[in-house]
Structure formats: C-alpha cells, structure tokens
N, C-alpha and C. Protein backbone atom coordinates (compact mmCIF):
# COMPACT_ATOMS: atom_id res chain seq x y z
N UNK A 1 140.34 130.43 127.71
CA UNK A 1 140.67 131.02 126.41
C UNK A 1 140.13 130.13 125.31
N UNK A 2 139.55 130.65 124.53
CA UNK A 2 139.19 129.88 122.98
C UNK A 2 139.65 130.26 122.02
N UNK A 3 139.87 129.28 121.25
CA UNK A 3 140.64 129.33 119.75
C UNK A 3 139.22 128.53 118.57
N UNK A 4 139.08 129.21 117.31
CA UNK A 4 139.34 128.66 116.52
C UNK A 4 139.97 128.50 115.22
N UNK A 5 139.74 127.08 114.44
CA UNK A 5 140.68 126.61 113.61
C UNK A 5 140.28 126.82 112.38
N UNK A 6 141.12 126.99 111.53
CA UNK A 6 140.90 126.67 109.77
C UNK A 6 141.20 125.58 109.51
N UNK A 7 140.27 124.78 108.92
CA UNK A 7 140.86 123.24 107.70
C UNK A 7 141.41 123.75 106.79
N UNK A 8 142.62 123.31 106.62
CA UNK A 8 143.07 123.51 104.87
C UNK A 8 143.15 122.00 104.61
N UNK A 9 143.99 122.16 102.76
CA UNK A 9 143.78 121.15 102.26
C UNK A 9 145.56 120.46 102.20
N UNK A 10 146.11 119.61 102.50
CA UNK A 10 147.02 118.94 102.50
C UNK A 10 147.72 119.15 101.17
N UNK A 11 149.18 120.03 100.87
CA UNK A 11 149.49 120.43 99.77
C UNK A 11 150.41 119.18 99.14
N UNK A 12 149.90 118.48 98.18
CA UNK A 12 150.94 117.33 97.82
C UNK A 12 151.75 118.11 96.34
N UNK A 13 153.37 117.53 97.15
CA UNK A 13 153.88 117.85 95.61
C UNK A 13 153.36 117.84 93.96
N UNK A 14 152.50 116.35 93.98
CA UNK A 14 152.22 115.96 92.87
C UNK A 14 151.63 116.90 91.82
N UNK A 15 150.33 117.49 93.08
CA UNK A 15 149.55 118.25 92.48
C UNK A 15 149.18 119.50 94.01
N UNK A 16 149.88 120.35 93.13
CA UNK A 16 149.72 121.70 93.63
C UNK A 16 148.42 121.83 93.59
N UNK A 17 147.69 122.96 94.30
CA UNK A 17 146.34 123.25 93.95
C UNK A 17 145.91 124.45 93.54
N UNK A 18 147.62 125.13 93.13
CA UNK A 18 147.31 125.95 92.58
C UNK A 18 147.66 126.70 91.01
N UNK A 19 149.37 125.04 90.77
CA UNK A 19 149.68 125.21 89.81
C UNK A 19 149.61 124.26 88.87
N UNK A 20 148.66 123.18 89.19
CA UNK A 20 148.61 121.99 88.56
C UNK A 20 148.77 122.38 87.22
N UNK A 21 149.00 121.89 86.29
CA UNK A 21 149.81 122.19 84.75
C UNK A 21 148.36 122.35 83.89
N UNK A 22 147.00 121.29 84.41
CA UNK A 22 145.82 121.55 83.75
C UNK A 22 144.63 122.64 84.47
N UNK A 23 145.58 123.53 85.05
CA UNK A 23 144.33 124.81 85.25
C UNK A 23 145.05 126.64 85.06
N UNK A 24 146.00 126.04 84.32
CA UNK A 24 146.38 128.04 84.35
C UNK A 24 145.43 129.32 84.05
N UNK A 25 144.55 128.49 82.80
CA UNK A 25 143.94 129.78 82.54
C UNK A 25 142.91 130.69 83.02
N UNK A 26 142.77 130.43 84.31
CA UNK A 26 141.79 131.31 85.29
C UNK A 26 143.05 132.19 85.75
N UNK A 27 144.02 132.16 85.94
CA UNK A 27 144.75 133.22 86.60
C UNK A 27 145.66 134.13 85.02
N UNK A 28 145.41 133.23 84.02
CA UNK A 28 146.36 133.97 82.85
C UNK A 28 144.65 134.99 82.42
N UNK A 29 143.59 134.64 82.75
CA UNK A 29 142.40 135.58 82.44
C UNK A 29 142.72 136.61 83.45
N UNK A 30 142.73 136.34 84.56
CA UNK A 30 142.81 137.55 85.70
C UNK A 30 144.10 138.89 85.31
N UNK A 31 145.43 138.12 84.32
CA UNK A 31 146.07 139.13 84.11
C UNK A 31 146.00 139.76 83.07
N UNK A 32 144.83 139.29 82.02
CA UNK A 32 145.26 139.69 80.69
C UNK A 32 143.59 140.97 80.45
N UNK A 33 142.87 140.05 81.53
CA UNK A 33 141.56 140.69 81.25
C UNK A 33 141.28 141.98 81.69
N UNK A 34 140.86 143.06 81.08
CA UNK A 34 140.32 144.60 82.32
C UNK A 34 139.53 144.19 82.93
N UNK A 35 139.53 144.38 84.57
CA UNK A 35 138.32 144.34 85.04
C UNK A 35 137.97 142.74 85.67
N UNK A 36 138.72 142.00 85.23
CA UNK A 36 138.09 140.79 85.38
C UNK A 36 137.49 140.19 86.65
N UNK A 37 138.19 141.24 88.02
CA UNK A 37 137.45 140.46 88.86
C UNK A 37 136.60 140.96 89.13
N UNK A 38 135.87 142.03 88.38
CA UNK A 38 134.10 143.07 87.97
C UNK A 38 133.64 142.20 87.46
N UNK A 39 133.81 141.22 86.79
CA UNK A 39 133.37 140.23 85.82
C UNK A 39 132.95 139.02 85.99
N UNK A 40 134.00 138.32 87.17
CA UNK A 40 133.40 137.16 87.58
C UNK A 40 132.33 136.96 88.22
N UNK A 41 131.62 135.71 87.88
CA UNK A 41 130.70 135.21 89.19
C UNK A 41 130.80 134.18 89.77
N UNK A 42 130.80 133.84 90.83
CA UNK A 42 130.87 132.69 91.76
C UNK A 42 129.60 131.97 91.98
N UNK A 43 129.20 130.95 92.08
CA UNK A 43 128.08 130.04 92.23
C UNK A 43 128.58 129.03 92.87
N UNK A 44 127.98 128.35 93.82
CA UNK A 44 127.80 127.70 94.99
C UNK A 44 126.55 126.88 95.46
N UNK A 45 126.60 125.97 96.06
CA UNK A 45 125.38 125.45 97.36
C UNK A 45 125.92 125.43 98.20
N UNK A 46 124.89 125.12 99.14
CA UNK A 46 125.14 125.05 100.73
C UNK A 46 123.92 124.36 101.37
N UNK A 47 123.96 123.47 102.62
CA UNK A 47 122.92 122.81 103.01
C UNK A 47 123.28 123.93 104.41
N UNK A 48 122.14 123.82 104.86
CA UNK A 48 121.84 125.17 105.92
C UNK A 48 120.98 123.47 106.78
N UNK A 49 121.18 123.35 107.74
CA UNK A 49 120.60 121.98 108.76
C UNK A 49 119.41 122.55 109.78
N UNK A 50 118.74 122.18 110.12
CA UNK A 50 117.71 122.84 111.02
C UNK A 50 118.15 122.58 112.81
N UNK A 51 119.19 121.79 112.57
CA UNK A 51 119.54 121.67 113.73
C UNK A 51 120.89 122.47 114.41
N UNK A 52 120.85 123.48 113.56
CA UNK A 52 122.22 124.64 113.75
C UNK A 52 123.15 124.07 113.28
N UNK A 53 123.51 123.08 113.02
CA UNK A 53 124.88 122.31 113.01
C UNK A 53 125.83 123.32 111.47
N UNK A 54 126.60 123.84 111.85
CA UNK A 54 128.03 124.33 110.73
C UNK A 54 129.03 123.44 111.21
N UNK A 55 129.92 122.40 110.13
CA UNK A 55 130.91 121.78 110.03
C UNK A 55 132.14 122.79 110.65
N UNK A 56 132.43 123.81 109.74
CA UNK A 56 133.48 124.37 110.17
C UNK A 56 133.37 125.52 111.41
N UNK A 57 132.60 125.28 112.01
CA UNK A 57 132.37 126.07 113.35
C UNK A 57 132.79 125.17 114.44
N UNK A 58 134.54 125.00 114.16
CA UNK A 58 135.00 123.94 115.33
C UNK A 58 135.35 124.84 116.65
N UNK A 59 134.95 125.39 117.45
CA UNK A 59 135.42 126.15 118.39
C UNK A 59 135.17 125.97 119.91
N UNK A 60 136.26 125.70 120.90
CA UNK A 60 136.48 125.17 121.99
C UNK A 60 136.52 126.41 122.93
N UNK A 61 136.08 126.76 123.87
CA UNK A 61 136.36 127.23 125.30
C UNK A 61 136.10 127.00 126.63
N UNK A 62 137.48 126.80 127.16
CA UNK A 62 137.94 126.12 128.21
C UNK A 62 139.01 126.09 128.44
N UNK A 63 139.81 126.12 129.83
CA UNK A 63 141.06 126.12 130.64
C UNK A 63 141.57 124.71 130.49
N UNK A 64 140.75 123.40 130.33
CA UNK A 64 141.10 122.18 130.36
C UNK A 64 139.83 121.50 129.27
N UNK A 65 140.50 119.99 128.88
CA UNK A 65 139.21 119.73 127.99
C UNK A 65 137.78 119.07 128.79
N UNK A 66 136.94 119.63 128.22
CA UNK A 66 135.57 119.89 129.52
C UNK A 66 134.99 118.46 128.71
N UNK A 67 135.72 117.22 127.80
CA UNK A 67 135.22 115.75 127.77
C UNK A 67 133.84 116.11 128.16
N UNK A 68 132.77 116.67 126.85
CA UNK A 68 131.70 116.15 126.74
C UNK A 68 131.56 116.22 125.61
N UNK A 69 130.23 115.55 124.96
CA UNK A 69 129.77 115.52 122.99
C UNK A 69 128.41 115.89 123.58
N UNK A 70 128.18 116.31 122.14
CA UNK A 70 126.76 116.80 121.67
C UNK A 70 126.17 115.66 120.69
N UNK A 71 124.97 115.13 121.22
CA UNK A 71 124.43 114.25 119.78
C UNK A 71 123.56 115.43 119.37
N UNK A 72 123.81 114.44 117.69
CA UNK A 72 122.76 115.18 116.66
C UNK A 72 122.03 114.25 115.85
N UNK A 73 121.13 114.34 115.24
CA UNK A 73 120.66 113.85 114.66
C UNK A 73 121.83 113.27 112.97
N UNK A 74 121.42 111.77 113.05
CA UNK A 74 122.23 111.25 111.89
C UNK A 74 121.91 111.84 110.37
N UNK A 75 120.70 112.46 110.16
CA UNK A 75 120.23 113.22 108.84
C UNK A 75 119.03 114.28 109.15
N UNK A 76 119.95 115.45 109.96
CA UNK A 76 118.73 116.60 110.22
C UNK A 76 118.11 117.18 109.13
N UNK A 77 116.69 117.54 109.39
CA UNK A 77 115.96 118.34 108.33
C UNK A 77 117.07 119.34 107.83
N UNK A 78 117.11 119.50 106.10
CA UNK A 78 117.69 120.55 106.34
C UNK A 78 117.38 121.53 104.71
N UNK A 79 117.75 122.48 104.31
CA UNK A 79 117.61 123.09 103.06
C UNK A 79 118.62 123.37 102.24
N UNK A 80 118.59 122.83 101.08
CA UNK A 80 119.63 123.47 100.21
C UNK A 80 119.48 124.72 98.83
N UNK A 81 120.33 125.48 99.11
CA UNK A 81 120.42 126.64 98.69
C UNK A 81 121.43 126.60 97.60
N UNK A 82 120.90 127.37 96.77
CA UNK A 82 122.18 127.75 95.51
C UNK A 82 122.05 129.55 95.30
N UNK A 83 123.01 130.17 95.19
CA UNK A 83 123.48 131.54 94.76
C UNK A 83 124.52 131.77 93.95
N UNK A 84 124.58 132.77 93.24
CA UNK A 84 126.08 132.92 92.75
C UNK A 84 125.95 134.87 93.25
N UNK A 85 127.45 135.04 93.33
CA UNK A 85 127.93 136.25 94.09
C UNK A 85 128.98 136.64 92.84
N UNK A 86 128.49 138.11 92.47
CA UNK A 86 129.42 138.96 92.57
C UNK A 86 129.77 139.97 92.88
N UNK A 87 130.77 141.34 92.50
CA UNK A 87 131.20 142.24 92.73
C UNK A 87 130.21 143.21 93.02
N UNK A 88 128.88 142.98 92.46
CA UNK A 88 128.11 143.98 92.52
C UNK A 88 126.22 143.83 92.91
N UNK A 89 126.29 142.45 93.36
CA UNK A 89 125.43 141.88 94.40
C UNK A 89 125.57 140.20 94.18
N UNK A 90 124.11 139.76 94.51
CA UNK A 90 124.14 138.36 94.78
C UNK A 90 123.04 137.72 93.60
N UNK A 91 122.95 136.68 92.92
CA UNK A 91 122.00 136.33 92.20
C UNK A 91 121.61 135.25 92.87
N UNK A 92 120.00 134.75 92.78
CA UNK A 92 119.48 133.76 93.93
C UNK A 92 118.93 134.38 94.81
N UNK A 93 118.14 133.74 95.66
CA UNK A 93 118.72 132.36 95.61
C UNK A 93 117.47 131.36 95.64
N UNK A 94 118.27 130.20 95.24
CA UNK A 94 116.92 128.76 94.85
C UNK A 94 117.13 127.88 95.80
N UNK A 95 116.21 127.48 96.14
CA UNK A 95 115.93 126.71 97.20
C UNK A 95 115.81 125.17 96.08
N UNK A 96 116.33 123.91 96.45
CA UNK A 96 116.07 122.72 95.73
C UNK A 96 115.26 121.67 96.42
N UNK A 97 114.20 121.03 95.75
CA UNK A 97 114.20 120.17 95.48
C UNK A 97 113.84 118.52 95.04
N UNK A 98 113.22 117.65 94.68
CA UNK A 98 113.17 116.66 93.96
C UNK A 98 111.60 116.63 93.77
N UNK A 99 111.50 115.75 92.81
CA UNK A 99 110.20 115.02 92.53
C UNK A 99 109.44 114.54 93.49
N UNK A 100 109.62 114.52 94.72
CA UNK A 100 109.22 113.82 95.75
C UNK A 100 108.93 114.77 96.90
N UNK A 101 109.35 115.99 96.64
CA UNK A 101 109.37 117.09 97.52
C UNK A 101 110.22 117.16 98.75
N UNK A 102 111.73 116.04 98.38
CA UNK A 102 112.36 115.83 99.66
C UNK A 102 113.35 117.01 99.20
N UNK A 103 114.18 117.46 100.09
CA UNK A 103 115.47 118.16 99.63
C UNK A 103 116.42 117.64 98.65
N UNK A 104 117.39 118.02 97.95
CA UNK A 104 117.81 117.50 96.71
C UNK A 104 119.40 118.76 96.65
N UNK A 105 119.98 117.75 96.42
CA UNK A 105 121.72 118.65 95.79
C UNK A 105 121.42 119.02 94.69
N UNK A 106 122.13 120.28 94.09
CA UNK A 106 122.34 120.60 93.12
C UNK A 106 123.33 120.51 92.21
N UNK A 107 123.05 120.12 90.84
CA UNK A 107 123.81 119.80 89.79
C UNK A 107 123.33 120.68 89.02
N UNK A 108 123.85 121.85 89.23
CA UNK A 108 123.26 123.00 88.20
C UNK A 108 124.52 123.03 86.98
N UNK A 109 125.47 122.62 87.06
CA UNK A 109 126.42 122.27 86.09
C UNK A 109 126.06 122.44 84.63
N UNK A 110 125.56 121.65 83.88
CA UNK A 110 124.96 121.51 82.58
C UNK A 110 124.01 122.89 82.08
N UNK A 111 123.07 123.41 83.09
CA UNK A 111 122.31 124.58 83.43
C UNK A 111 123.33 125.73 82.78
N UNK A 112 124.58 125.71 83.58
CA UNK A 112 125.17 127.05 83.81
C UNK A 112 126.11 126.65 82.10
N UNK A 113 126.51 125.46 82.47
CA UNK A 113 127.32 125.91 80.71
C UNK A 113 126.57 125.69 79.57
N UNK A 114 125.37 125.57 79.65
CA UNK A 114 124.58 125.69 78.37
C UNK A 114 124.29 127.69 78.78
N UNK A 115 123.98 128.19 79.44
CA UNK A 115 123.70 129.88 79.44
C UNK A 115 125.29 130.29 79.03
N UNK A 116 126.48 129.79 79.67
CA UNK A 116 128.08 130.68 79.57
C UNK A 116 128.78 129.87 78.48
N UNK A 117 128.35 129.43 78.18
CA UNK A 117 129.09 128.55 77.29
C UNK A 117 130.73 128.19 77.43
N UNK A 118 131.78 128.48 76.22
CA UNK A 118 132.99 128.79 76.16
C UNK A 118 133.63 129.98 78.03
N UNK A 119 132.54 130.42 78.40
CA UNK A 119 133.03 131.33 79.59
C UNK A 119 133.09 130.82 80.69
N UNK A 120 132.65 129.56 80.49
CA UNK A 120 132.35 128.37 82.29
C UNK A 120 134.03 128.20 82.68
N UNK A 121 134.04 128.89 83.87
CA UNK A 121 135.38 128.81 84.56
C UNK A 121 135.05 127.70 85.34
N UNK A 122 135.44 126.38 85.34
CA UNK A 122 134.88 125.18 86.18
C UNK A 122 136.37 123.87 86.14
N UNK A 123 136.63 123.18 87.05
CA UNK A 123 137.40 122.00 86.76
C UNK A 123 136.67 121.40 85.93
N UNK A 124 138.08 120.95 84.82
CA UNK A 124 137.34 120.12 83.54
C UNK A 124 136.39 120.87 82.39
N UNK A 125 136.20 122.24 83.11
CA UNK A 125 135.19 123.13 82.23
C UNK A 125 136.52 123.99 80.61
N UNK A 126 135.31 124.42 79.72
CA UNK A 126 136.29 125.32 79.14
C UNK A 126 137.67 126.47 79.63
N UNK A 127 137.75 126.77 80.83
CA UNK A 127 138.44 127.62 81.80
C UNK A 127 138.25 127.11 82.48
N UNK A 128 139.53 125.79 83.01
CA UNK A 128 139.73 125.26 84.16
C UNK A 128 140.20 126.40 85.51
N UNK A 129 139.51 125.66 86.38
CA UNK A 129 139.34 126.62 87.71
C UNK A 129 140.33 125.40 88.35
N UNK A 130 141.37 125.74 89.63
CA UNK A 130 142.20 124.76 90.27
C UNK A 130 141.86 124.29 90.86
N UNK A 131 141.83 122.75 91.41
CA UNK A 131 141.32 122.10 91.99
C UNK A 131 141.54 122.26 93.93
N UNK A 132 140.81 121.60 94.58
CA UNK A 132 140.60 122.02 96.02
C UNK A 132 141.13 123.21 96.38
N UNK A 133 140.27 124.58 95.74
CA UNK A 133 140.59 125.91 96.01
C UNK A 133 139.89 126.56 96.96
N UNK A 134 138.83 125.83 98.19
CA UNK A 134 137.93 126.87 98.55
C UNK A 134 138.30 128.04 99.54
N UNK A 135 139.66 128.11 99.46
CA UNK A 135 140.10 129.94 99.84
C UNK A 135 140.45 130.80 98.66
N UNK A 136 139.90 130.28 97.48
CA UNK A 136 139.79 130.92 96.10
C UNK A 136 138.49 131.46 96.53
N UNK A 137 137.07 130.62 96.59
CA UNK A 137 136.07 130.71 96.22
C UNK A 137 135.12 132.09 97.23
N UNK A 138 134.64 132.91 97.28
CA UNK A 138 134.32 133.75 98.13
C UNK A 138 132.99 133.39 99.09
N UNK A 139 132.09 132.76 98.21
CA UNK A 139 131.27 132.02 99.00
C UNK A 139 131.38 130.50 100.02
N UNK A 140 132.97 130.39 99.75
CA UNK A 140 133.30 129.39 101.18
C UNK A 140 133.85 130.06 102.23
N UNK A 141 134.65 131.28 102.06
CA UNK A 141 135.90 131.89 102.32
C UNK A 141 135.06 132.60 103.32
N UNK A 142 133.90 133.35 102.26
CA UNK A 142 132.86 134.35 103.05
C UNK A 142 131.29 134.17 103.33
N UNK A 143 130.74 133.59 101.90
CA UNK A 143 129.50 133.99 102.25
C UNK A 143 128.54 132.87 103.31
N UNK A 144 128.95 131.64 102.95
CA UNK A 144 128.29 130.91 103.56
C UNK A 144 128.44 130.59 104.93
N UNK A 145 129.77 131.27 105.69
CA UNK A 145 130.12 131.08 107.25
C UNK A 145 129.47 132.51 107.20
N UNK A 146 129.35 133.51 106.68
CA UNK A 146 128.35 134.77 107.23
C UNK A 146 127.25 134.69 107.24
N UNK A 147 126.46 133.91 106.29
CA UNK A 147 125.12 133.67 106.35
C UNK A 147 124.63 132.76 107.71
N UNK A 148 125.46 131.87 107.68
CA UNK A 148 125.06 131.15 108.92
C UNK A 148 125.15 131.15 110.51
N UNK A 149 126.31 132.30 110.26
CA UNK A 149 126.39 133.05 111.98
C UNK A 149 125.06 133.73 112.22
N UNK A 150 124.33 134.07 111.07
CA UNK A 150 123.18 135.24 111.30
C UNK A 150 122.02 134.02 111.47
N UNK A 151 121.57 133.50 110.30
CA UNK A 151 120.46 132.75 110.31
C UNK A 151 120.08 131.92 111.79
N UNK A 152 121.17 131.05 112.36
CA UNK A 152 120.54 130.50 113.48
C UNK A 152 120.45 131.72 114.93
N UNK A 153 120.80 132.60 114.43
CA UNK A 153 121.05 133.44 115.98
C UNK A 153 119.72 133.26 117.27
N UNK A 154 118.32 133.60 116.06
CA UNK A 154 117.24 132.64 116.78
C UNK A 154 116.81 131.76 117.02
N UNK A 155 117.40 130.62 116.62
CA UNK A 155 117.31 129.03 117.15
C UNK A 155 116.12 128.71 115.96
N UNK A 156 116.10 128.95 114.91
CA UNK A 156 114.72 128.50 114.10
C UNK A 156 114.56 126.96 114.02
N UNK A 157 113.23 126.63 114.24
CA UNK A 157 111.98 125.32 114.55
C UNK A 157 111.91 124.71 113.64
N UNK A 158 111.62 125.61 112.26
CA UNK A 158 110.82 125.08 111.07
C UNK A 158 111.52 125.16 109.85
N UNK A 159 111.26 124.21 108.92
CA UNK A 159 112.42 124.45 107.89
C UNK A 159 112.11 125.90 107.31
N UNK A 160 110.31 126.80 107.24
CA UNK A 160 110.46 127.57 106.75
C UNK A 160 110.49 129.02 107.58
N UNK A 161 110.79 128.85 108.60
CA UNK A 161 111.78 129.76 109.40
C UNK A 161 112.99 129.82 108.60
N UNK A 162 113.50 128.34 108.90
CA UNK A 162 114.97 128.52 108.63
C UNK A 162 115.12 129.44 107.23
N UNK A 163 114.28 128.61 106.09
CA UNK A 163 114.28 129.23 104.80
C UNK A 163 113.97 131.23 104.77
N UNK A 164 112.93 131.68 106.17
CA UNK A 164 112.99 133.06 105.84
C UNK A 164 113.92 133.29 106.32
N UNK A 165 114.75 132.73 107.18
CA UNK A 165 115.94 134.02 107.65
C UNK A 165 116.94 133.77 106.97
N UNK A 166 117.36 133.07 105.77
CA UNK A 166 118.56 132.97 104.61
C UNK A 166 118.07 134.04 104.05
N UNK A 167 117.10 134.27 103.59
CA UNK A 167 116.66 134.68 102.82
C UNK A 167 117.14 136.46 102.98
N UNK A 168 115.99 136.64 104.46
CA UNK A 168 116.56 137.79 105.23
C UNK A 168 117.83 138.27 105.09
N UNK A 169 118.88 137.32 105.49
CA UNK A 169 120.43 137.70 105.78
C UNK A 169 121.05 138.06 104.73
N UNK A 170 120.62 137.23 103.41
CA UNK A 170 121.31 137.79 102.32
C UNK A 170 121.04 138.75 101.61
N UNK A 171 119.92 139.25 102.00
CA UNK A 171 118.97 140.38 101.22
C UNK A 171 120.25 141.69 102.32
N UNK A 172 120.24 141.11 103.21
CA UNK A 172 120.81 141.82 104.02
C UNK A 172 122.56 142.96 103.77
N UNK A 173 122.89 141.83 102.88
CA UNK A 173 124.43 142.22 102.42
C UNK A 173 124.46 143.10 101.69
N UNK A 174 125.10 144.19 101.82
CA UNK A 174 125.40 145.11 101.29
C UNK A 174 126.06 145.52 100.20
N UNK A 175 126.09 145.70 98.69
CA UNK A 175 127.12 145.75 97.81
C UNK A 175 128.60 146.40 98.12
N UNK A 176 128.47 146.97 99.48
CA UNK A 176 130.03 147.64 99.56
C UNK A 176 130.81 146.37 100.30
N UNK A 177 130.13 145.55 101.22
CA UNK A 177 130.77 144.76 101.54
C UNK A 177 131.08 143.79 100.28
N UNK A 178 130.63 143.37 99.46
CA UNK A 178 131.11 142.47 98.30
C UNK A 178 132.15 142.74 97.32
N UNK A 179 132.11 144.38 97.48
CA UNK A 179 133.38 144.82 96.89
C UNK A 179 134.16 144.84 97.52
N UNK A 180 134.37 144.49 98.61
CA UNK A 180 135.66 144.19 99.79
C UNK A 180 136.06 142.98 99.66
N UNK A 181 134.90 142.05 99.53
CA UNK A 181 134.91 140.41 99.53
C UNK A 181 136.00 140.05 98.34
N UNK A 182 135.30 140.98 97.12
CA UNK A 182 136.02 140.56 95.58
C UNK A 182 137.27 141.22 95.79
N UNK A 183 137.70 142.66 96.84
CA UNK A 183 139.17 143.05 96.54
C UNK A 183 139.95 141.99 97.22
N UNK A 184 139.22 141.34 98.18
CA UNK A 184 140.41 140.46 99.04
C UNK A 184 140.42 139.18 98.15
N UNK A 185 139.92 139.13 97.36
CA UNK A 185 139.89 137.87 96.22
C UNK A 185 141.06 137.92 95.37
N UNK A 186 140.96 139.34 95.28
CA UNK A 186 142.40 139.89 94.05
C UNK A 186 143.85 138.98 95.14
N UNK A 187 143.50 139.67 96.05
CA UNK A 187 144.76 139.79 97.25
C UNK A 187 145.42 138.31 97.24
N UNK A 188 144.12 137.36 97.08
CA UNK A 188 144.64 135.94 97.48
C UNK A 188 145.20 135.46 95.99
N UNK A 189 144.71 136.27 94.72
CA UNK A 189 145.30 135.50 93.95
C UNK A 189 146.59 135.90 93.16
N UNK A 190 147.06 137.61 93.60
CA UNK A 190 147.92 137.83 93.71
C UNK A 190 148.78 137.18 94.42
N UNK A 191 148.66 136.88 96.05
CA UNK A 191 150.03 136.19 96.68
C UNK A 191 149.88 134.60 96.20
N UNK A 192 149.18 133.77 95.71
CA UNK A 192 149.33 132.51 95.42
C UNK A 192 150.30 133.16 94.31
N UNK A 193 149.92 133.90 93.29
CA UNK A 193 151.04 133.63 91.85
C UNK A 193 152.26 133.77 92.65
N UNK A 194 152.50 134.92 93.83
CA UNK A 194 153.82 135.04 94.18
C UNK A 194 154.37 134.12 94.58
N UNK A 195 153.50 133.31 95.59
CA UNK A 195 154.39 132.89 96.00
C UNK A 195 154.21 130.80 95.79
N UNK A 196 153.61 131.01 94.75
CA UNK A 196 153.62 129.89 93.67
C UNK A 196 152.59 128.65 94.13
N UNK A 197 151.79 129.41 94.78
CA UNK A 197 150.59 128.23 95.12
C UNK A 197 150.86 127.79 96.70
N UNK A 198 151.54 128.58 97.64
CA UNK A 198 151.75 128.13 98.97
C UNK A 198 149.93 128.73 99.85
N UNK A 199 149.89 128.22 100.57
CA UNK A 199 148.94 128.42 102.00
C UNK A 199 149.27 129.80 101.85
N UNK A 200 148.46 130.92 102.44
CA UNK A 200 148.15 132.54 102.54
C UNK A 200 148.06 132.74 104.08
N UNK A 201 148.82 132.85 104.86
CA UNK A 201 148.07 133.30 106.47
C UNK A 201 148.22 134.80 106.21
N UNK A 202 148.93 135.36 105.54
CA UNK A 202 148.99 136.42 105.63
C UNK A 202 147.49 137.12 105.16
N UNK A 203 147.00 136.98 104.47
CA UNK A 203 145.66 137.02 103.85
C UNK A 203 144.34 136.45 104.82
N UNK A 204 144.68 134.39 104.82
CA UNK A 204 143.48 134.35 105.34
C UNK A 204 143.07 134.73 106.76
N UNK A 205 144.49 134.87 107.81
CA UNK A 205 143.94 135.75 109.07
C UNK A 205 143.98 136.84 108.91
N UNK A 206 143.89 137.53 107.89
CA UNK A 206 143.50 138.98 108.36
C UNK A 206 142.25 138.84 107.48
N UNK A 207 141.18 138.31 107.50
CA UNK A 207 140.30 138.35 107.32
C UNK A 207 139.21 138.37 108.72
C-alpha cells in the first residue's frame, strides 16, 4: 500500500498565518470587492530540475521499509520559470536567466509593483498577502505539482526538452479547469475566515 503526504506549515500561536494583525486586507478585499476572485492574479516561480527531482513528491510503496536512497546530483541542471495564473488563463511564461547565461531566480518584485502599483497584493506590499500561505496560492496548491507530473512523464535529456514540454503542458490547461482551480480558492478562503485561520483537510483532501 502507498501513501502520500502533505507538508504543512507549523501553526504558532504568535503568528497565525492567517490572522496575523498585519495582513487583513486581502481577505477584507475578497468581501467587499465584486468579482474579486475574477480579478486576481497569482504569480510565481518554479525551478523544474532536469533530473526529475519534485521536493514534494514524497511517496512510498511498500509492505515494509524497502531501506534504499536514490543519489542525485548536489546542483542538477535545471530551469526556472515564472507565470502568473488566473481565472481566465495563464500569463507567461519566462524562462530566466543571468548575464552569464547560467540559470537565475527571479526577483520580479519591483517589475510587478512598478506595472500594479497601490494593487500589489504581496507581504509587506501595499495589500498585505499572509504570510506562509502556500495552500492560499493556486500555483503551489495546483499548478506547479500539475505541470510537473506531465513534463517528466518522458524522462527529458536536455534542458531544452525539458523547457518544450513546460511549455507544452501549460499551453495545455484548459480555462475551465482554472475556473475550478479559482472556485476552490474561494472555498479555502471562506473556511480559513470560518474557522479563523486553522489547517483545511476538509478542502485540501478533496482536492
């Protein structure tokens, strides 16, 4: 039999992560605004590894523990990607990176609140967003564990393999599925107000 697991984030009294006192107004927008979750957009990276490797793809099968490891490489080739997602497709996506032509993180930060200005929903931004939320975010929740079940299915060689079949997969998504993605978005941020910033199983396994 196999199981797998969700990481969550360790809920400390101090600081809720969902009611911390310095982020209300992303959820006082969600009630006051029409439409608002037609409205949002989500933006993200993701490093995609050439060596298949997904962090949260912890999954075991076996009757007993079958005590073996897999090595990997300490810094596999790999690509980083930026998109933002909403209700009514995907924008992106950009591949990054440096002066040197090595791969490179993105700090699109400064980028995005010079275009949104006053509208940047971000920690610390004009519309603080809550901190360690990524079962808020749809592209942790969803897009980037869907993209990556698809992309390695053929074992890709080359980084620009790897790079056509992101590419492929997301071209791939369908706007009806994203309007499912964004209603179950409502869902999670409805039961956090209820039930005041607790963990969701009710939500995140029935996903």
């Amino acid at each position: 039999m196999g199981y797998t697991f969700s990481l969550l984030q360790w809920l400390l009294r101090t600081v809720s992560p969902y009611t911390a006192p310095d982020c209300p107004t992303c959820f006082e927008l969600y009630a006051v605004v029409h439409d608002f979750h037609k409205r949002i957009l989500f933006s993200d990276e993701a490093h995609f590894r050439l060596n298949g490797y997904v962090k949260n793809n912890c999954r075991i099968w076996s009757e007993s523990n079958p005590q073996v490891y897999v090595e990997t490489p300490l810094h596999p080739e790999k690509r980083t990607v930026w998109c933002a997602l909403w209700a009514k497709g995907i924008i992106g996506l950009y591949f990054f990176k440096n002066d040197e032509g090595n791969n490179a993180t993105v700090n699109a930060r400064v980028t995005i609140k010079d275009t949104f200005g006053d509208r940047l929903i971000s920690r610390f931004g004009p519309v603080n967003w809550p901190p360690r939320s990524c079962d808020l975010t749809p592209l942790d929740y969803f897009l980037w564990g869907c993209v990556k079940s698809f992309v390695y299915a053929d074992k890709p060689q080359t980084l620009d393999h790897l790079k056509d079949n992101i590419r492929r997969v997301i071209a791939d998504i369908r706007p009806q599925m994203l309007e499912k993605v964004i209603e179950n978005w409502t869902s999670r941020l409805d039961y956090i107000r209820a039930s005041r910033g607790s963990h969701m199983p009710e939500i995140v396994f029935k996903m």
